[in-house]
Protein backbone atom coordinates (compact mmCIF):
# COMPACT_ATOMS: atom_id res chain seq x y z
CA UNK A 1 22.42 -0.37 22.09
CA UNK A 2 20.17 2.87 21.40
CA UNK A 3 19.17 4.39 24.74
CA UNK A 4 15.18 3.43 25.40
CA UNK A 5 14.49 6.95 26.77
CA UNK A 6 16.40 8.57 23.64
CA UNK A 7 14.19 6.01 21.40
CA UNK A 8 11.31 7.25 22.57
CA UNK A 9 12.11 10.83 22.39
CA UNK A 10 12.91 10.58 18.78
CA UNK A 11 9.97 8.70 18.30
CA UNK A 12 7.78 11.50 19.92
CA UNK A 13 9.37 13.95 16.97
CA UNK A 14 8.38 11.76 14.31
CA UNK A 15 5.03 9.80 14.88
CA UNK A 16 1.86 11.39 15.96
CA UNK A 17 1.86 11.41 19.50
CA UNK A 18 5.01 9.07 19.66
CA UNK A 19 2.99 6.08 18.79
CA UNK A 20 2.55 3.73 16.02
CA UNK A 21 -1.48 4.19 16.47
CA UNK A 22 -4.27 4.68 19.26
CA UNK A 23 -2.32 1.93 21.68
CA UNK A 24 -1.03 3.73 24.45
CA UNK A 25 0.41 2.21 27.52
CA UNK A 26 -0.14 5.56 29.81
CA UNK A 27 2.57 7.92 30.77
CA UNK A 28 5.88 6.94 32.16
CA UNK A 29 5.25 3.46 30.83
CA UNK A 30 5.76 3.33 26.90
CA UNK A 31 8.68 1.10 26.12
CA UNK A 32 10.17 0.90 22.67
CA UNK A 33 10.08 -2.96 22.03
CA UNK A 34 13.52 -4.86 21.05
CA UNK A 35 12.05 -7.84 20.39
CA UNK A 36 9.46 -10.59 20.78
CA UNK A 37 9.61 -14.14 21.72
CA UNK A 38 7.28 -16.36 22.73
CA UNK A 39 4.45 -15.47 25.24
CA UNK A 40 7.24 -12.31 25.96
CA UNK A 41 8.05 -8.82 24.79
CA UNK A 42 11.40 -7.58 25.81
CA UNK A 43 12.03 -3.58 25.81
CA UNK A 44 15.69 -1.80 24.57
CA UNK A 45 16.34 -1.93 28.36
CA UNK A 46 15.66 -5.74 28.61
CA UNK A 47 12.92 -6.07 30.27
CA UNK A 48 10.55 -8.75 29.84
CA UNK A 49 6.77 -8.37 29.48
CA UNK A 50 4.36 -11.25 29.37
CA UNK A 51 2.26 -10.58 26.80
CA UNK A 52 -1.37 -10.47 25.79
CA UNK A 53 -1.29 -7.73 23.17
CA UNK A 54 -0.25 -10.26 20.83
CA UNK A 55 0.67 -8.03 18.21
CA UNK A 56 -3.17 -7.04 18.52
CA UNK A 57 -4.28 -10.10 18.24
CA UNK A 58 -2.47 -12.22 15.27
CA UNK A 59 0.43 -13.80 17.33
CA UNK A 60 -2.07 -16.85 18.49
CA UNK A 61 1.07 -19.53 18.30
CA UNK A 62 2.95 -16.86 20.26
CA UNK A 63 6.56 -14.70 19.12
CA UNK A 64 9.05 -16.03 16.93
CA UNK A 65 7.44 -19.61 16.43
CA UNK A 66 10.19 -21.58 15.12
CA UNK A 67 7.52 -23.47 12.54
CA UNK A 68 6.39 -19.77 11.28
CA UNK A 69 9.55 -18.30 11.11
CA UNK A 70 11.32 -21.52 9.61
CA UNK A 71 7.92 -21.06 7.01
CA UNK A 72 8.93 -17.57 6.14
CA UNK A 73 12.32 -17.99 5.97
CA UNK A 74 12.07 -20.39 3.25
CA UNK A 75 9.21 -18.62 1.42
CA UNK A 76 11.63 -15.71 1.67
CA UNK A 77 14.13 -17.66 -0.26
CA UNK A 78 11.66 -17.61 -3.08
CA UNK A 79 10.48 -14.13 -3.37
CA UNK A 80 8.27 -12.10 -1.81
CA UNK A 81 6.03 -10.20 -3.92
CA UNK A 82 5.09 -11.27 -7.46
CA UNK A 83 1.22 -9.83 -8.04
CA UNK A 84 0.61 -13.31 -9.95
CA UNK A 85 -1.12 -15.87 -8.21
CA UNK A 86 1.15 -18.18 -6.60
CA UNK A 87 1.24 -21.95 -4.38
CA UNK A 88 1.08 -20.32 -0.98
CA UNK A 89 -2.11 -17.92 -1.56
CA UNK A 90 -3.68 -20.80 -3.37
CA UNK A 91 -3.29 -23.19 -1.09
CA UNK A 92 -4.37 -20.81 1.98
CA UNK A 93 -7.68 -20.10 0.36
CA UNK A 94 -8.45 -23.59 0.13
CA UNK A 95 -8.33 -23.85 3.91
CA UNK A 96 -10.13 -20.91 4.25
CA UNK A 97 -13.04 -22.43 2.13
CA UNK A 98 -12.69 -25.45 3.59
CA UNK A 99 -13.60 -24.14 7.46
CA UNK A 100 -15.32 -21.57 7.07
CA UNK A 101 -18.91 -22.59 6.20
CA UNK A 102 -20.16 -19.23 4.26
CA UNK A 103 -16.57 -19.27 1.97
CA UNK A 104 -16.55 -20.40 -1.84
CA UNK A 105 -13.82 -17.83 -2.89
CA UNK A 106 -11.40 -15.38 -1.21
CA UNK A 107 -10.01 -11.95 -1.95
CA UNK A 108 -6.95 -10.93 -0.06
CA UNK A 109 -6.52 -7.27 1.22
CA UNK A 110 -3.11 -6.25 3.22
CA UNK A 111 -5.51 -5.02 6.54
CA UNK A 112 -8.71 -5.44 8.23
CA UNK A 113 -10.21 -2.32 7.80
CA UNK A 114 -9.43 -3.06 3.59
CA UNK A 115 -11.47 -6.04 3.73
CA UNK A 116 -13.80 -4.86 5.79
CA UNK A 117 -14.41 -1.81 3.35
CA UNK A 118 -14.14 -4.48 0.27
CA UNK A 119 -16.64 -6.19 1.71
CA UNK A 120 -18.85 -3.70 2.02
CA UNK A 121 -18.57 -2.74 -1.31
CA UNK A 122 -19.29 -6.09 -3.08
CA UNK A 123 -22.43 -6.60 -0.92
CA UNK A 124 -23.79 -2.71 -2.01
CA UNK A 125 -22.74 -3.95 -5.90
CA UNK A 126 -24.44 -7.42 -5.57
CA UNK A 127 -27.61 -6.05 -3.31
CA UNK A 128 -27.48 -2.69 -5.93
CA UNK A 129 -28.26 -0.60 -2.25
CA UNK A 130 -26.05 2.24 -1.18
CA UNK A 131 -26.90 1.95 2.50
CA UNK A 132 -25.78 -0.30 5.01
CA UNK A 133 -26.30 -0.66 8.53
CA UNK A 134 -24.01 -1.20 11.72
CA UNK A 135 -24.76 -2.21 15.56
CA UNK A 136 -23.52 0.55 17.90
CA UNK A 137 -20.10 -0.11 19.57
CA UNK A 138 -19.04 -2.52 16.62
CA UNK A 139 -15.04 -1.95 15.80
CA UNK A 140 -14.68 -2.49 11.80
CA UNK A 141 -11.89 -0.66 10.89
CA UNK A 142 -10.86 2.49 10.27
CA UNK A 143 -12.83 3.56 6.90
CA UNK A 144 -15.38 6.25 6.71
CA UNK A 145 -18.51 3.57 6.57
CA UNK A 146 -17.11 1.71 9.68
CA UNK A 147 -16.23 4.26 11.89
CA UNK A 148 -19.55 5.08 12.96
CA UNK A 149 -20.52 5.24 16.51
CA UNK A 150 -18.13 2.89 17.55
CA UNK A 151 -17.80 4.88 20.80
CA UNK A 152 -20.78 7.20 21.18
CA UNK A 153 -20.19 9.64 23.20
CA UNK A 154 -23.05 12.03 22.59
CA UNK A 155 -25.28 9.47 21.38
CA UNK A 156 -27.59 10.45 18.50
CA UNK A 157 -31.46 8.56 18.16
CA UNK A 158 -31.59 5.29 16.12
CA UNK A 159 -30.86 5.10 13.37
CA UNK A 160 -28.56 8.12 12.93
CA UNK A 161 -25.02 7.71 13.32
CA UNK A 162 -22.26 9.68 14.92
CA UNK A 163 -19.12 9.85 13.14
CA UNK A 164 -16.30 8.88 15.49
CA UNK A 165 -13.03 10.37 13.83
CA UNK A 166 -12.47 13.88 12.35
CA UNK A 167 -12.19 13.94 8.19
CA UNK A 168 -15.26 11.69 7.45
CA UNK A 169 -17.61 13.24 4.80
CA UNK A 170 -20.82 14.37 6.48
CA UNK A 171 -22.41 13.03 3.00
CA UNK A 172 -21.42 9.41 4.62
CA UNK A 173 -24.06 10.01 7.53
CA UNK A 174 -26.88 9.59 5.20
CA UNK A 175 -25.48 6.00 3.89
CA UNK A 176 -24.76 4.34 7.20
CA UNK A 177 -27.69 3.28 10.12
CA UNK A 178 -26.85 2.59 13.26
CA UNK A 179 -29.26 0.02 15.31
CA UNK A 180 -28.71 -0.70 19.01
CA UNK A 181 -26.30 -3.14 20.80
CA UNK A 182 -4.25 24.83 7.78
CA UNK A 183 -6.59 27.50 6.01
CA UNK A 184 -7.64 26.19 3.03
CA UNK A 185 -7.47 22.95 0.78
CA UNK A 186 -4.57 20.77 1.50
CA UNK A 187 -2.56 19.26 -1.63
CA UNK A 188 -2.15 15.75 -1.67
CA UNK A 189 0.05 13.53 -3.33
CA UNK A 190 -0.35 9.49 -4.13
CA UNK A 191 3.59 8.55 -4.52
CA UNK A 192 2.10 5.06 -4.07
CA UNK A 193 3.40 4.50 -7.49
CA UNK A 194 6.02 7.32 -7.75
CA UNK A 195 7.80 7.08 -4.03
CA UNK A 196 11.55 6.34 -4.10
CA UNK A 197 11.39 5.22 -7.86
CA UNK A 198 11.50 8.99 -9.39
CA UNK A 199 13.77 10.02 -6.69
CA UNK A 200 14.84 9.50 -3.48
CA UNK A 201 12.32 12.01 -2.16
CA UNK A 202 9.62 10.53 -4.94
CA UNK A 203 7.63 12.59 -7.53
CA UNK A 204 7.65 16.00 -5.21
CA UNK A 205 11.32 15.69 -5.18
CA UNK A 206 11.58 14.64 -9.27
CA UNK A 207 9.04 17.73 -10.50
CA UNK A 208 9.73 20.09 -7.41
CA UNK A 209 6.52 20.27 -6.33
CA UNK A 210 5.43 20.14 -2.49
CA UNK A 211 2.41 18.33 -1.30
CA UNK A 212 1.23 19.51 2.18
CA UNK A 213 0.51 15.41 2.57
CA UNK A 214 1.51 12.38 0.53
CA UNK A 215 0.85 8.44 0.90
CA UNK A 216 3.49 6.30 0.14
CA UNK A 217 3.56 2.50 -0.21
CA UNK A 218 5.31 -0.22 -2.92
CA UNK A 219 8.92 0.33 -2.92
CA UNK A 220 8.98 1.84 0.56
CA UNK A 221 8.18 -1.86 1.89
CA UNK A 222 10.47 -3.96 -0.09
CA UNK A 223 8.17 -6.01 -1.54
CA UNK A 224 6.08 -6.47 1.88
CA UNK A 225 2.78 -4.82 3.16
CA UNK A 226 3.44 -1.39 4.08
CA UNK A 227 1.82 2.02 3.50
CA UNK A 228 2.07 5.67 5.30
CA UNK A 229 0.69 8.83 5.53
CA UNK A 230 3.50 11.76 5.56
CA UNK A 231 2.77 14.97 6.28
CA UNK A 232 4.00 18.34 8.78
CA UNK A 233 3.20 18.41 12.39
CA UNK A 234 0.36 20.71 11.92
CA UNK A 235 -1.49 18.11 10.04
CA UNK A 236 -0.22 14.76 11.24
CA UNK A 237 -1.11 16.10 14.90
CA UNK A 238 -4.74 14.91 14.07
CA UNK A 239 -3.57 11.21 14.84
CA UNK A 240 -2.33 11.85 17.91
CA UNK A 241 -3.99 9.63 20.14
CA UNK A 242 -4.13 12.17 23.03
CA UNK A 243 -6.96 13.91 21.26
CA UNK A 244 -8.75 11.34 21.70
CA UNK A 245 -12.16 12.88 22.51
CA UNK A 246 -11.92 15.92 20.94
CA UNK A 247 -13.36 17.21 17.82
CA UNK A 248 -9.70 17.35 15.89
CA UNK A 249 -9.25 13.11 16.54
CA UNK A 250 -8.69 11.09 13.50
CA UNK A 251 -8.90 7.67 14.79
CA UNK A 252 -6.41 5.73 12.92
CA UNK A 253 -5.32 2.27 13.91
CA UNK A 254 -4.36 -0.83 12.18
CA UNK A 255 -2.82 -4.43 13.09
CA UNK A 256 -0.35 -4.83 11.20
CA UNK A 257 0.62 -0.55 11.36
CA UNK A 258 4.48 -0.56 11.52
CA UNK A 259 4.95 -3.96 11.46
CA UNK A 260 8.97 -4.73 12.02
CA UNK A 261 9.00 -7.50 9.30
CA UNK A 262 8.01 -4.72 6.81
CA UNK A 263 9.64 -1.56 8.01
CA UNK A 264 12.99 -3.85 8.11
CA UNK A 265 12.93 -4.78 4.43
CA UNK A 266 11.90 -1.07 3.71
CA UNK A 267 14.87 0.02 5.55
CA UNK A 268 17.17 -2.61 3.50
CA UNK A 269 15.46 -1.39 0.34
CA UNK A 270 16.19 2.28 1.23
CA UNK A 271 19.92 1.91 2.02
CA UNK A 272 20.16 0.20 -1.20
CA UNK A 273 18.65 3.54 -2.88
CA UNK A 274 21.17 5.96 -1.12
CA UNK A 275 23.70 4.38 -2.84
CA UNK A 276 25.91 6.68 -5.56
CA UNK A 277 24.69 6.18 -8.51
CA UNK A 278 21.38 4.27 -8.01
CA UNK A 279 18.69 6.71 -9.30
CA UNK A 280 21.10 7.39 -12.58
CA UNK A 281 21.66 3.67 -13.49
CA UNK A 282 17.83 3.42 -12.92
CA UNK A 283 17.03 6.35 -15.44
CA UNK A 284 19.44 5.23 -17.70
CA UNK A 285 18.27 1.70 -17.99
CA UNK A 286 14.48 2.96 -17.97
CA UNK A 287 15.28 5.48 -20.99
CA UNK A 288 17.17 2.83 -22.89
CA UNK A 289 13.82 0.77 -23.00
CA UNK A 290 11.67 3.61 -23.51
CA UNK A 291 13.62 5.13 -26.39
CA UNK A 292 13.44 1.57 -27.78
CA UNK A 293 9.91 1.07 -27.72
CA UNK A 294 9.27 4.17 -29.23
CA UNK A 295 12.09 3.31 -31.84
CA UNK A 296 10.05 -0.05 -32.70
CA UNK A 297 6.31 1.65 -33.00
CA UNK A 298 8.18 4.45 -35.42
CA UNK A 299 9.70 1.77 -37.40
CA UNK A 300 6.84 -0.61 -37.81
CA UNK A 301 4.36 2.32 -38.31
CA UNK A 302 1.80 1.66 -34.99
CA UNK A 303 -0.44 4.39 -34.10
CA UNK A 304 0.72 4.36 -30.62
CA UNK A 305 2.38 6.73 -27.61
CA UNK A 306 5.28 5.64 -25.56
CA UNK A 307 4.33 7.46 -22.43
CA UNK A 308 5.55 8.15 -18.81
CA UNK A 309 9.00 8.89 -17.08
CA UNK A 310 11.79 6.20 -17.68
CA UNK A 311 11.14 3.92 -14.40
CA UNK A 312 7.61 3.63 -15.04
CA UNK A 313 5.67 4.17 -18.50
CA UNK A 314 3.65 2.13 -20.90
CA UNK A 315 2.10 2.37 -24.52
CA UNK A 316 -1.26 3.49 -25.60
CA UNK A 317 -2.34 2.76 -29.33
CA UNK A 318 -3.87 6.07 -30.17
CA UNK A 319 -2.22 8.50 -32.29
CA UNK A 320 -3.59 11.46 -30.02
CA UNK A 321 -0.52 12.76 -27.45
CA UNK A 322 -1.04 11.68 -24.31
CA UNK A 323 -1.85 15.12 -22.12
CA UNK A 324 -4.69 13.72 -19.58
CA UNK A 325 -6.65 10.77 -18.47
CA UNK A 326 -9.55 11.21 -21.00
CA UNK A 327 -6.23 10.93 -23.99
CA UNK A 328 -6.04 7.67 -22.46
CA UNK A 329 -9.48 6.79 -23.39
CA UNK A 330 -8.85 7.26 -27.01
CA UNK A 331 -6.30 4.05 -27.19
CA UNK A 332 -7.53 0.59 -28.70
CA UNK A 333 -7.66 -1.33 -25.77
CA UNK A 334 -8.06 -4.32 -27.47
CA UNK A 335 -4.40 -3.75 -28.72
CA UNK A 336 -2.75 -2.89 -25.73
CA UNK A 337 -4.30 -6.54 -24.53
CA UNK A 338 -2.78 -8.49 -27.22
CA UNK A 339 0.42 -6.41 -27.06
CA UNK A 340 0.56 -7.69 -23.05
CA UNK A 341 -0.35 -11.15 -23.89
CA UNK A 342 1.91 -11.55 -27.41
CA UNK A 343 4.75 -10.25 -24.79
CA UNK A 344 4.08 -12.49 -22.40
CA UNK A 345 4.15 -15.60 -24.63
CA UNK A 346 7.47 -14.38 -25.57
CA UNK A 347 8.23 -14.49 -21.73
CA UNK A 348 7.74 -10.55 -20.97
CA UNK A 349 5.30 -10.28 -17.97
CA UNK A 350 4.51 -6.08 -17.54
CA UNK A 351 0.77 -4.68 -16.01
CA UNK A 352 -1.91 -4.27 -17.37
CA UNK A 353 -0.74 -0.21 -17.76
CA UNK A 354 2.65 -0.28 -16.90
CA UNK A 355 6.15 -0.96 -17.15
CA UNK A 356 7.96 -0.83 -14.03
CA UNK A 357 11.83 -0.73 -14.52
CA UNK A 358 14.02 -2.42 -11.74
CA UNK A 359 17.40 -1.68 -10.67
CA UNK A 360 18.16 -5.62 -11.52
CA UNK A 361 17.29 -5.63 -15.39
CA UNK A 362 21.04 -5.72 -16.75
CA UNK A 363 22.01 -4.75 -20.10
CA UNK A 364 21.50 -7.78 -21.50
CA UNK A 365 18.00 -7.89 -19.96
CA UNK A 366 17.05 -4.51 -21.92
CA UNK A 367 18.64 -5.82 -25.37
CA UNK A 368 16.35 -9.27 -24.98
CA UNK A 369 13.50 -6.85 -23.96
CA UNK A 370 14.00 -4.72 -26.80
CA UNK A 371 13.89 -7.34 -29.44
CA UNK A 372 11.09 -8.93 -27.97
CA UNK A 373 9.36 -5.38 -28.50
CA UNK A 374 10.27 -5.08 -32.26
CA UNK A 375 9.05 -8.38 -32.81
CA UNK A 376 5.43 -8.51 -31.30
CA UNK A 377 5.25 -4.54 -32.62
CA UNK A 378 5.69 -6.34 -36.34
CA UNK A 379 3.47 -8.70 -35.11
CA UNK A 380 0.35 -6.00 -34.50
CA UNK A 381 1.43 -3.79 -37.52
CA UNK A 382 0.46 -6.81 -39.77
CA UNK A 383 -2.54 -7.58 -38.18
């Protein structure tokens, strides 16, 4: 077993402050946790801790309860991640609506400060206000509208707000009331999309071109609820928890930040990935269904693009290349939705804008595919 001292030394190198977030238990007494049972945490030395962190707050029935984790384990069996609706969401709603009095319908967001931001922005679309107010002290989240004198430290008269975090827009001071109770611009990459599928190192790797910061998220979780912020020292030191107080702080903090459940199936997914081989098989099988669908618009005569890199691309019915967004705006969107929805009675499912390859589509997966394409293609071009 990994040494706790060398655990936390390693973590110091390569998290902001050596810490998943603000939590800090003071020093001389972090502890990297091995697991959780229980009302218990137990350290990499052993040690037990009662607990009433709770995870920061979820674990109300306690670590490892065997009805959750019997739950999981057989919703695991089934799939994770499928961005259709499915039984369990459906069925959690309901109870949602049926206890809580002001619920007719739910959204689902992956974090707190997401659906506290969400909601924020449905009530400014349904009130058609850009303002909204917030009692002093109140802990929403992390997002710019939220993280408004939460902790006022040089309080500012009613109703202006204070800005508790480094990196929020001084433009957001204007929108939010409070009542009582490197030199340069940094480059930034979303690999949201692009992380681990172009390459192992994501888009920056595939077109050799370095971001000084870059969020990753999708196939870095395995199907689960994980995102992340990489970035150099110089700039990720902003987190660090010990600046707390100080004009460079970007408070950052989130329940379910490094959850294990997540960063295990990420680490699964990743090993996978490293394997010889992986990234070419995935190119090769992406190409083969590209080259196809571009092979079945030429031979049916569609006015359409085949566009994108071979794990991810779609088709746009426009005859105009596709260079830029506003290229995009040219296609016949009406097209595009019967081309998704005469594939999917033909049992293709794809996004609304995208065809995302997978390392499990076999050959015989891409021939089906491919046919499927050359028929609803005729399909269109005789409409």
């Amino acid at each position: 077993m990994t040494d706790q001292n060398v655990l936390l030394a390693r973590a110091a190198r390569v998290l902001p402050g050596g810490l998943l977030g603000s939590h800090r238990s003071g020093p001389g007494l972090e502890f990297v946790v091995r697991e959780g049972r229980g009302a218990y945490l137990y350290d990499m030395n052993g040690r037990r801790y009662l607990d009433y962190l709770l995870g920061s707050g979820p674990m109300l029935l306690g670590h490892a309860h065997p009805a959750v984790v019997d739950a999981v384990q057989r919703q695991m069996a089934r799939g994770t991640s499928y961005f259709i609706v499915n039984e369990p969401a459906i069925r959690l709603a309901e109870e949602i609506v049926a206890a809580v009095p002001c619920a007719e319908q739910v959204r689902y967001t992956a974090s707190g400060s997401e659906a506290t931001f969400f909601a924020l922005r449905v009530a400014r679309a349904y009130r058609k206000r850009d303002k909204i107010m917030k009692f002093e002290g109140g802990f929403h989240g992390t997002h710019d509208y939220v993280l408004m004198s939460v902790v006022p430290r040089s309080p500012k008269a009613f109703p202006a707000p204070m800005a508790d975090s480094a990196g929020i827009p001084h433009v957001i001071d204007g929108e939010v009331l409070i009542a009582p109770y490197n030199d340069g611009v940094p480059l930034v990459f979303d690999e949201i999309v692009t992380g681990f599928r172009f390459a192992y190192g994501g888009a920056q790797e595939f077109y050799k071109v370095v971001p000084d910061l870059a969020a990753f998220g999708k196939v870095v979780a395995g199907g689960f609820p994980l995102a992340c912020i990489a970035g150099p020292t110089a700039i990720m030191r902003h987190f660090d928890a010990a600046l707390d107080g100080t004009p460079d702080y970007v408070w950052q903090a989130g329940t379910f930040n490094g959850n294990a459940i997540a960063a295990a199936a990420g680490l699964a997914t990743l090993a996978e990935l490293r394997k010889p081989g992986t990234y070419e098989r995935l190119f090769q099988t992406g190409a083969r269904l590209k080259a196809g669908l571009q092979a079945a618009v030429t031979k049916h005569g569609v006015a359409a693009q085949v566009s994108g890199e071979p794990p991810v691309f779609d088709l746009f019915f426009t005859d105009r290349p596709i260079v830029d967004y506003r290229a995009t705006l040219t296609a016949d969107r009406a097209k595009i939705t019967r081309f998704n929805q005469e594939l999917l009675r033909r049992g293709v499912v794809k996004a609304v804008n995208k065809i995302y390859v997978s390392l499990a589509h076999s050959d015989t997966d891409v021939a089906e595919t491919l046919a499927i394409f050359d028929e609803v293609l005729a399909t269109l071009a005789r409409s």
